[in-house]
Protein backbone atom coordinates (compact mmCIF):
# COMPACT_ATOMS: atom_id res chain seq x y z
CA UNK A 1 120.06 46.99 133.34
CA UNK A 2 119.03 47.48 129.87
CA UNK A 3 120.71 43.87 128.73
CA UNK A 4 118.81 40.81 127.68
CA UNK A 5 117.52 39.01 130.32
CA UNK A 6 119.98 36.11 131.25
CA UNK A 7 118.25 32.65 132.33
CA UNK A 8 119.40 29.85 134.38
CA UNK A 9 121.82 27.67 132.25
CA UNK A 10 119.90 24.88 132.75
CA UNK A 11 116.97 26.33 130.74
CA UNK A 12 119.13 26.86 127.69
CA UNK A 13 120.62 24.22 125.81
CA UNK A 14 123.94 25.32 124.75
CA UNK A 15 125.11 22.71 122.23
CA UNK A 16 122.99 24.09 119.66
CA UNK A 17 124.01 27.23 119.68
CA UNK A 18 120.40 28.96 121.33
CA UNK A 19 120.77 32.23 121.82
CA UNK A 20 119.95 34.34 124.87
CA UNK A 21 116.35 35.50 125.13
CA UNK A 22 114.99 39.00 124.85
CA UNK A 23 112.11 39.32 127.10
CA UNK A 24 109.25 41.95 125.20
CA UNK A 25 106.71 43.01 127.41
CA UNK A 26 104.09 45.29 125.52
CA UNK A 27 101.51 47.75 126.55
CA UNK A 28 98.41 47.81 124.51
CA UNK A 29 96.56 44.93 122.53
CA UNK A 30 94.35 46.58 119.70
CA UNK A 31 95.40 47.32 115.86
CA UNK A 32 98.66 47.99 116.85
CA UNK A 33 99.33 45.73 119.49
CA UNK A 34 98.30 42.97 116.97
CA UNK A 35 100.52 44.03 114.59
CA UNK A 36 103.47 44.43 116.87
CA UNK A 37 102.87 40.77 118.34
CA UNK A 38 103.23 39.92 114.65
CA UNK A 39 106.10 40.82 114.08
CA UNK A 40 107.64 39.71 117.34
CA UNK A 41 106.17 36.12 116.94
CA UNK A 42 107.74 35.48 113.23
CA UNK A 43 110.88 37.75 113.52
CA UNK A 44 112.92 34.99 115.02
CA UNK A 45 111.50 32.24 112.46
CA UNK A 46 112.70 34.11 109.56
CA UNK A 47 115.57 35.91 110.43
CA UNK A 48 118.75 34.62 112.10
CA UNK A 49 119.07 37.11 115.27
CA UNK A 50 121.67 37.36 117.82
CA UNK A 51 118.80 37.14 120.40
CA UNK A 52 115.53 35.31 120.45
CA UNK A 53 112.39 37.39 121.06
CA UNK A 54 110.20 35.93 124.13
CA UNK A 55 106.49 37.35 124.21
CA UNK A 56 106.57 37.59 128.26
CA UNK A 57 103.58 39.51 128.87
CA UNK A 58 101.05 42.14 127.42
CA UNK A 59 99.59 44.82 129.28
CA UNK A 60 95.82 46.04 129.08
CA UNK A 61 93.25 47.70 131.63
CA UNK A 62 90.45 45.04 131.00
CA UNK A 63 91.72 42.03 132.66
CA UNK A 64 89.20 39.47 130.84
CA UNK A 65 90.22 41.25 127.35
CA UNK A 66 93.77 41.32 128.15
CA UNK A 67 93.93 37.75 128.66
CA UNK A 68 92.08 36.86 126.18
CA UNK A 69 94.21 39.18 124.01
CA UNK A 70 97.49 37.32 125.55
CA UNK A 71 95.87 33.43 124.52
CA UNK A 72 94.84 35.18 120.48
CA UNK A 73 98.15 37.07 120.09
CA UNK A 74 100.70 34.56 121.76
CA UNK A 75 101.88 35.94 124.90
CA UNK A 76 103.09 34.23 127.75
CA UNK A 77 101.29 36.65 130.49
CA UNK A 78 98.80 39.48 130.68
CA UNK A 79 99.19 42.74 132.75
CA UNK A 80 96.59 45.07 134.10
CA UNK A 81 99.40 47.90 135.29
CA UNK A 82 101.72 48.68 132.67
CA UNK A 83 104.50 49.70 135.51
CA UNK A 84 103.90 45.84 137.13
CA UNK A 85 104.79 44.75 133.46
CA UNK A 86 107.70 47.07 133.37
CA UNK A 87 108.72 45.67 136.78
CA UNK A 88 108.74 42.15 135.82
CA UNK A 89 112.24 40.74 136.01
CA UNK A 90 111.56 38.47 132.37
CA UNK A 91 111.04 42.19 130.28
CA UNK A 92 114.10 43.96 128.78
CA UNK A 93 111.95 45.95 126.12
CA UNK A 94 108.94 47.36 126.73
CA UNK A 95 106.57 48.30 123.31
CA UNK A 96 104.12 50.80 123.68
CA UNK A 97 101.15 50.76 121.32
CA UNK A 98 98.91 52.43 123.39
CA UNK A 99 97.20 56.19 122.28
CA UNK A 100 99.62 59.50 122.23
CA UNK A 101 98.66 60.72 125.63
CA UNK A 102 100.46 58.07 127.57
CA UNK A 103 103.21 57.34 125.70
CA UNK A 104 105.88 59.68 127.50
CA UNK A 105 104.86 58.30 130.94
CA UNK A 106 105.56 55.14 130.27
CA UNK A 107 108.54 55.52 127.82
CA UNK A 108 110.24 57.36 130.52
CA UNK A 109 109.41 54.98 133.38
CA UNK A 110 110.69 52.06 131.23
CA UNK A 111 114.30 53.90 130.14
CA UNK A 112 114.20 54.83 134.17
CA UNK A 113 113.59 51.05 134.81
CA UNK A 114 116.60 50.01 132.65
CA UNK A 115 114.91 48.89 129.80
CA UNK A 116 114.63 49.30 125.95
CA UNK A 117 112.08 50.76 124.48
CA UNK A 118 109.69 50.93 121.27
CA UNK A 119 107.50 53.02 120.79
CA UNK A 120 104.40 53.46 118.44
CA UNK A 121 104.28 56.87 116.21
CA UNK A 122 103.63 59.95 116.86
CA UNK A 123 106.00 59.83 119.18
CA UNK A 124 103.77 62.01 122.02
CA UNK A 125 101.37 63.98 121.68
CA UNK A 126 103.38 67.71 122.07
CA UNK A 127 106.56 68.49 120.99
CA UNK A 128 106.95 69.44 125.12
CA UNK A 129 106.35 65.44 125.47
CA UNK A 130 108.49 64.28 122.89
CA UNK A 131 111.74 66.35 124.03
CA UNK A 132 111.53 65.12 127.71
CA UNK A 133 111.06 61.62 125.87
CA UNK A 134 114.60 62.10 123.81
CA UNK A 135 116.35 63.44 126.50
CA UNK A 136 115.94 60.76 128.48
CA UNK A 137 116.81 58.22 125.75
CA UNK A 138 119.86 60.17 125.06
CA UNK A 139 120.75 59.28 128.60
CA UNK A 140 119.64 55.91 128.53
CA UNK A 141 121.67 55.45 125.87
CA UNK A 142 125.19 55.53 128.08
CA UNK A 143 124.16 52.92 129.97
CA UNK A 144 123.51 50.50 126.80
CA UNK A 145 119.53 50.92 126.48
CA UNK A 146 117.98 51.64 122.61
CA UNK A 147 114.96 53.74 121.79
CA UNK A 148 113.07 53.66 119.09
CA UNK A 149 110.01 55.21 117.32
CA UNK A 150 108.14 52.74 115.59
CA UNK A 151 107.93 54.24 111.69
CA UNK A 152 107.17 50.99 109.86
CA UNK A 153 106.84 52.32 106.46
CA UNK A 154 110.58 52.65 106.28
CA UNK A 155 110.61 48.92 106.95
CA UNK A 156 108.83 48.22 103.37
CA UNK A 157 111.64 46.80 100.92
CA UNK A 158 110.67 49.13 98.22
CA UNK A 159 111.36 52.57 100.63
CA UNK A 160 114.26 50.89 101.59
CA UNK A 161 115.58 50.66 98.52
CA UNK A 162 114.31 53.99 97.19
CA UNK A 163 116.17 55.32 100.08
CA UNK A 164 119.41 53.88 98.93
CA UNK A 165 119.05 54.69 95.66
CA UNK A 166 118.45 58.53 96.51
CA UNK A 167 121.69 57.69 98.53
CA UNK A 168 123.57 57.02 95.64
CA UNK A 169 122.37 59.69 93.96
CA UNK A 170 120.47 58.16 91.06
CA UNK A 171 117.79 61.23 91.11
CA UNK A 172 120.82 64.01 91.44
CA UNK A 173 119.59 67.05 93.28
CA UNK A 174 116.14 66.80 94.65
CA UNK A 175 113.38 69.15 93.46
CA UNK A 176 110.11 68.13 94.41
CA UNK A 177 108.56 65.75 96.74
CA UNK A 178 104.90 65.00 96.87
CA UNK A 179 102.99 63.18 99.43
CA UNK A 180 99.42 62.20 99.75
CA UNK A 181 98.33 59.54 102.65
CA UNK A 182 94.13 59.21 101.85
CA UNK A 183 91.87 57.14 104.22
CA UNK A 184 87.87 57.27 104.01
CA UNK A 185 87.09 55.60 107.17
CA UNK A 186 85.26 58.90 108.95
CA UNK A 187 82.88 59.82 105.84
CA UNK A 188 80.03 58.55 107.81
CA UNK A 189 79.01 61.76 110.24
CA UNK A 190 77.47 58.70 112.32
CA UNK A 191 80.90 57.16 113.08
CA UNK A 192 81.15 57.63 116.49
CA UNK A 193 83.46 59.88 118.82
CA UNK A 194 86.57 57.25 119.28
CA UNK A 195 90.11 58.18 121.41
CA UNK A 196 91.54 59.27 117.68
CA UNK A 197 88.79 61.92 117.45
CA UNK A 198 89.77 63.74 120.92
CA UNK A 199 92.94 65.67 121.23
CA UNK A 200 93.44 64.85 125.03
CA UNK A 201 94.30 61.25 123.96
CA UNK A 202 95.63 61.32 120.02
CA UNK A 203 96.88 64.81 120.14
CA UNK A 204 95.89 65.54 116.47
CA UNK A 205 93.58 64.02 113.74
CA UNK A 206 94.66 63.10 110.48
CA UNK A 207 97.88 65.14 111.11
CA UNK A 208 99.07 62.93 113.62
CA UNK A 209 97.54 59.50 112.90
CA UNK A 210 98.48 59.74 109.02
CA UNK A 211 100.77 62.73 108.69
CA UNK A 212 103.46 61.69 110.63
CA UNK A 213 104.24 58.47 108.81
CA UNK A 214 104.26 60.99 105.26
CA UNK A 215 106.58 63.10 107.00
CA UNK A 216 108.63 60.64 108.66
CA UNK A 217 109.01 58.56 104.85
CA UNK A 218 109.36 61.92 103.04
CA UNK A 219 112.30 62.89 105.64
CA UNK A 220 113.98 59.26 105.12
CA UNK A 221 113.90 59.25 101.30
CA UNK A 222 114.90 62.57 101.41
CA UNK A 223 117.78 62.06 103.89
CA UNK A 224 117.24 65.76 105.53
CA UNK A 225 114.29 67.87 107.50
CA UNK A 226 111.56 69.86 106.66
CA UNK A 227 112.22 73.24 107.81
CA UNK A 228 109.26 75.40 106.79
CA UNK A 229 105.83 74.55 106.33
CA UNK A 230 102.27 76.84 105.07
CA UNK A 231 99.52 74.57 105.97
CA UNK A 232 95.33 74.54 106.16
CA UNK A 233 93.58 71.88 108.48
CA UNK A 234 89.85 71.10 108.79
CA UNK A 235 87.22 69.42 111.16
CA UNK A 236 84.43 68.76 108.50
CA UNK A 237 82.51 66.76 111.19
CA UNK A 238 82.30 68.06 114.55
CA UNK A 239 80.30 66.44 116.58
CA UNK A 240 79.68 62.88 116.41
CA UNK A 241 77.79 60.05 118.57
CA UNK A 242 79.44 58.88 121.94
CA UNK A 243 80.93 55.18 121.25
CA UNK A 244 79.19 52.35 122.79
CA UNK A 245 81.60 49.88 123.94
CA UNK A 246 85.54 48.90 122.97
CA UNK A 247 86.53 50.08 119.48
CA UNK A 248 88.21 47.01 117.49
CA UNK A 249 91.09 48.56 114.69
CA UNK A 250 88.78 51.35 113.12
CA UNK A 251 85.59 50.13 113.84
CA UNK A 252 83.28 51.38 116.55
CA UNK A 253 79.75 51.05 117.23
CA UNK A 254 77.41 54.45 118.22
CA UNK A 255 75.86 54.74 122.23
CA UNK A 256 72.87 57.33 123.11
CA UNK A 257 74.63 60.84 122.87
CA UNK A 258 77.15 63.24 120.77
CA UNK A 259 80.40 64.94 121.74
CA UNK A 260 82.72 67.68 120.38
CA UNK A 261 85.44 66.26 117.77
CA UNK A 262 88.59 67.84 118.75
CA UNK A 263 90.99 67.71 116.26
CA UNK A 264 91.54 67.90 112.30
CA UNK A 265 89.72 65.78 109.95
CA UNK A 266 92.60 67.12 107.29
CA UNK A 267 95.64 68.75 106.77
CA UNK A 268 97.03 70.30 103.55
CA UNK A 269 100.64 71.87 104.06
CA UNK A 270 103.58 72.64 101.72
CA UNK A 271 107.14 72.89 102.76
CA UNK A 272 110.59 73.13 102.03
CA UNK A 273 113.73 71.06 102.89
CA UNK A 274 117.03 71.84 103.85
CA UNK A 275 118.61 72.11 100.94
CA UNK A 276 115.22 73.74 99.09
CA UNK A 277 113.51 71.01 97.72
CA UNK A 278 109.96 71.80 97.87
CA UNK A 279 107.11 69.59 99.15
CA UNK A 280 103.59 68.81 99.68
CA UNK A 281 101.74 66.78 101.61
CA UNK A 282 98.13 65.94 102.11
CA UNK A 283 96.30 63.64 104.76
CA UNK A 284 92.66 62.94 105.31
CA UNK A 285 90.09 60.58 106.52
CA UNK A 286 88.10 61.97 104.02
CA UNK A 287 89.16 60.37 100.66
CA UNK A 288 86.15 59.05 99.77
CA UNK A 289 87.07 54.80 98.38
CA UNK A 290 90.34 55.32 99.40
CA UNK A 291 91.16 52.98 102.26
CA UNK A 292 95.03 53.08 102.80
CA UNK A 293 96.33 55.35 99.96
CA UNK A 294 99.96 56.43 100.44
CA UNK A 295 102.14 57.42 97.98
CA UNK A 296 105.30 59.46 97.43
CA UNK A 297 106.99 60.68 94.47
CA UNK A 298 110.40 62.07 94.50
CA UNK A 299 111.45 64.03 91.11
CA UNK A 300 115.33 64.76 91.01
CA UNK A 301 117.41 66.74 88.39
CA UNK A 302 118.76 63.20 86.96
CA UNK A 303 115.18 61.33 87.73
CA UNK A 304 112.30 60.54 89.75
CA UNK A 305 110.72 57.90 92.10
CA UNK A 306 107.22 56.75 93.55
CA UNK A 307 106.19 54.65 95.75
CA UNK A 308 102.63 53.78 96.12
CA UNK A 309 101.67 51.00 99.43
CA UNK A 310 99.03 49.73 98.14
CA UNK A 311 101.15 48.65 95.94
CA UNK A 312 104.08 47.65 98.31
CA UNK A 313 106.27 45.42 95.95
CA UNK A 314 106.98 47.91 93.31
CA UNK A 315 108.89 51.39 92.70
CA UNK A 316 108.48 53.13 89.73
CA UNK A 317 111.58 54.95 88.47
CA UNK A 318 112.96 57.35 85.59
CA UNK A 319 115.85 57.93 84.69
CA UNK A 320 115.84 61.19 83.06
CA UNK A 321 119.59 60.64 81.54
CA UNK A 322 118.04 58.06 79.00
CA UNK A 323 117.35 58.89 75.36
CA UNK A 324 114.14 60.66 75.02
CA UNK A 325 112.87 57.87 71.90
CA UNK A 326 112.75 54.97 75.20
CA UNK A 327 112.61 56.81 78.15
CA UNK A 328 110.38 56.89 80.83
CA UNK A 329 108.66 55.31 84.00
CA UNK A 330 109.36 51.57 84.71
CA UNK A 331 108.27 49.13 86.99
CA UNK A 332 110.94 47.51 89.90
CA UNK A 333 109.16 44.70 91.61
CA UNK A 334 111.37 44.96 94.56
CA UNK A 335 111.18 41.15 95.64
CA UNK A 336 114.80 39.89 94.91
CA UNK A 337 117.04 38.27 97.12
CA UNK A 338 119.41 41.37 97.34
CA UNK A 339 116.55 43.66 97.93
CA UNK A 340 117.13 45.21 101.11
CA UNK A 341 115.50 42.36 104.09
CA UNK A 342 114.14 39.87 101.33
CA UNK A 343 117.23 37.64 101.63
CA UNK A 344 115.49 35.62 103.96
CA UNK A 345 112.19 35.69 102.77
CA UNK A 346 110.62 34.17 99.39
CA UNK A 347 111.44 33.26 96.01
CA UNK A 348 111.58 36.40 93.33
CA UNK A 349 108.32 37.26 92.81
CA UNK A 350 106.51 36.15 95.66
CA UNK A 351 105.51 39.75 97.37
CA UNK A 352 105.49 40.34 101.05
CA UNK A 353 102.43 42.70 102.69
CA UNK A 354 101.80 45.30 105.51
CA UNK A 355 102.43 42.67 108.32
CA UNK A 356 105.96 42.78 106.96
CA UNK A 357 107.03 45.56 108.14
CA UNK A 358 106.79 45.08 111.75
CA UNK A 359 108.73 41.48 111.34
CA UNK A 360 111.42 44.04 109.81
CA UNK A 361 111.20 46.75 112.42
CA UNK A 362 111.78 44.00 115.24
CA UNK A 363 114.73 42.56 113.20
CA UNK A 364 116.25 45.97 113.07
CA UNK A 365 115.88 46.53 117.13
CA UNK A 366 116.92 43.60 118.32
CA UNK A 367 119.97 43.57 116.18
CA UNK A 368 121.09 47.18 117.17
CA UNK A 369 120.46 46.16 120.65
CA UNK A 370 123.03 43.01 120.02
CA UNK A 371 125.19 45.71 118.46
CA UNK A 372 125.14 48.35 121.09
CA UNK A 373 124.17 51.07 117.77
CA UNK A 374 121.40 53.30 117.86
CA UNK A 375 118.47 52.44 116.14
CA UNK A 376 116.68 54.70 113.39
CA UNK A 377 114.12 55.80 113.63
CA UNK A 378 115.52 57.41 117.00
CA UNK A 379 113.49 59.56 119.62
CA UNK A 380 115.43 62.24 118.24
CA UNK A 381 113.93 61.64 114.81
CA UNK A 382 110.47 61.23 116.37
CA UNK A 383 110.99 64.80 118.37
CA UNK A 384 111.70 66.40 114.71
CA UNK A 385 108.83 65.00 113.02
CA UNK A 386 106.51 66.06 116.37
CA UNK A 387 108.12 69.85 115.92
CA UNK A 388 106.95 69.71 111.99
CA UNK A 389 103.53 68.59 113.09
CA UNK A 390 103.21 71.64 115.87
CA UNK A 391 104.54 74.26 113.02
CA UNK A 392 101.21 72.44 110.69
CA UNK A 393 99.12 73.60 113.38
CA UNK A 394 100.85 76.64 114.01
CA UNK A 395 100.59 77.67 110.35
CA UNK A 396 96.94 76.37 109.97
CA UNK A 397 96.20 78.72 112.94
CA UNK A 398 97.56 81.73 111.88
CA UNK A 399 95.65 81.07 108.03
CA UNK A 400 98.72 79.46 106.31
CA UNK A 401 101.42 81.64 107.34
CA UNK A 402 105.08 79.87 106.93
CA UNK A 403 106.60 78.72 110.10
CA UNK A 404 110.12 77.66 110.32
CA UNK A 405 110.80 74.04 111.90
CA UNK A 406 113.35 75.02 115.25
CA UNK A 407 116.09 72.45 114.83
């Protein structure tokens, strides 16, 4: 259990050196899902794997869309019961890209099956959820299964290598990190009530949807936790149109009727790290011409860094050790061959995008699952961003107050 799926010899042709498949079975077929089948379909085209990726079958409750989803997205089968897809001998990872509130259930009946597992951030939707989740990866992990949250902004080359270079200690000790992840998409009071506006099914708003990934990069870069946090959230629309049919990425169209929106339409926190660094992040669906607007900026005692995605080649970097008369931000366009995961992608110069990032999160499962090493980010790293997201709400609750992080 919990190995690549090993077909009949005759279906493999040896002489060339094919390597054994690894049958992905995936639950959920909207903006996610697409994305994920992305980066499963081209993964093996680009990147010289120990296994080779096989899209066996997608799950979904509409049969006719599922199909149909199956035929536009390039798998082999479609699925109406996520545990019949988990049961199907040709699956040894299931991905889950379905909303928060079913994410543990079928996480833990996949590990229980045998098989790996990926799964889309937040990890769950309470930090209750997200320790039975890594316990049970934990376990799964003695018998040679890998879990992993999917995180893909640590798959962009430039975090990557703004990660190593706080690594090496190019910025000395860190001071400051500031983080701002600004979406407008819910200005409209008329936008109706989708799953991410409901807490039974995303769990949070903004905080969950946009804050996770600025906690989860500002945790990576910084390479230790958040252990305090003072933080304000706001609904600034609270009731909102029913939807009137399917919702396609983050578009939805309005039906007869209103309903309660439960959870944030912002969150505004501070905190500190581990070794006192302060922080502060901001996310909202409220930023107003801002459609995907994340950036980080790290300032050091030798230095600083930012990183802004929607402008995903580049870091910008000082090094405060140069002569005042010339110092001062400059540009890296982070597209050379040495950069980390562009050695097998284009000439210098020729920038990758968003879709990117889930061709280099597949590369980075599959080849810890050749490897037998755990894969980052773990569950474990998913439970501690879920616990920083609780003390936000916690804090916000009890007007700002600073809650510690439990470890």
């Amino acid at each position: 259990m919990g190995q690549p799926h090993q077909p009949d010899e005759a279906a493999v042709e040896k002489p060339d050196g094919a390597r054994p498949p690894l049958g992905i079975g995936m639950v959920g077929y909207a903006f996610m899902g697409a994305a994920h089948s992305q980066g499963w379909r081209t993964v093996g085209r680009v990147f010289d794997l120990p296994h080779r990726p096989v899209l066996a079958a997608v799950c979904g409750r509409d049969g006719q869309a599922v199909r149909a989803a199956a035929d536009r997205l390039g798998w082999a089968a479609a699925e109406t019961d996520w545990r019949a897809l988990i049961a199907r001998d040709d699956v040894d990872l299931v991905d889950i890209c379905t909303p928060g509130d079913s994410h543990a259930e079928i996480a833990l009946a996949a590990l229980a099956a045998g098989k790996h597992v990926l799964c889309e951030k937040p990890l769950a939707n309470t930090v209750e959820e997200a320790e039975a989740m890594t316990e049970a990866a934990e376990a799964a992990a003695a018998r040679g299964q890998v879990a992993m949250v999917g995180f893909n902004y640590r798959r962009v080359p430039a975090t990557s290598l703004a990660r190593k270079m706080v690594a090496e200690g190019r910025l000395g000790a860190l001071r400051h990190v500031r983080v701002t992840y600004l979406q407008d998409w819910l200005v409209d009071p008329q936008f109706p009530l989708t799953w991410r506006l409901r807490k039974e099914t995303a769990g949070s708003g903004a905080l969950g949807d946009l804050g996770a990934h600025i906690v989860d990069l500002a945790q990576y870069l910084v390479g230790e936790p958040v252990v305090g946090v003072s933080a304000l959230t706001e609904t600034f629309v609270r009731e909102r149109p029913l939807p009137g049919g399917p919702t396609s990425g983050l578009s939805a169209v309005s039906a007869n009727g209103a309903g309660q929106v439960t959870v944030d339409d912002a969150a505004l926190f501070t905190g500190r790290f581990a070794s006192g660094a302060l922080a502060s992040f901001e996310a909202t669906r409220y930023a107003t011409g801002r459609k995907n607007a994340l950036r980080i900026e790290l300032n050091g005692e030798q230095g600083s860094l930012a990183f802004d995605l929607e402008r995903l080649n580049e870091l910008e970097y000082h090094d405060h050790r140069e002569p005042g008369t010339h110092a001062g931000f400059r540009r890296i366009l982070v597209t050379e061959p040495d950069h980390p995961y562009l050695e097998a992608w284009w000439p210098p110069g020729h920038g990758l995008g968003y879709e990117h990032t889930f061709v280099h999160q597949a590369r980075d499962l599959v080849t810890a699952i050749a490897e037998g090493s755990a894969p980052v980010p773990s569950f474990a790293d998913g439970l501690q961003v879920q616990r920083v997201l609780a003390a936000v709400e916690e804090s916000a609750a009890k007007n700002s107050v600073y809650t510690p992080i439990p470890s």
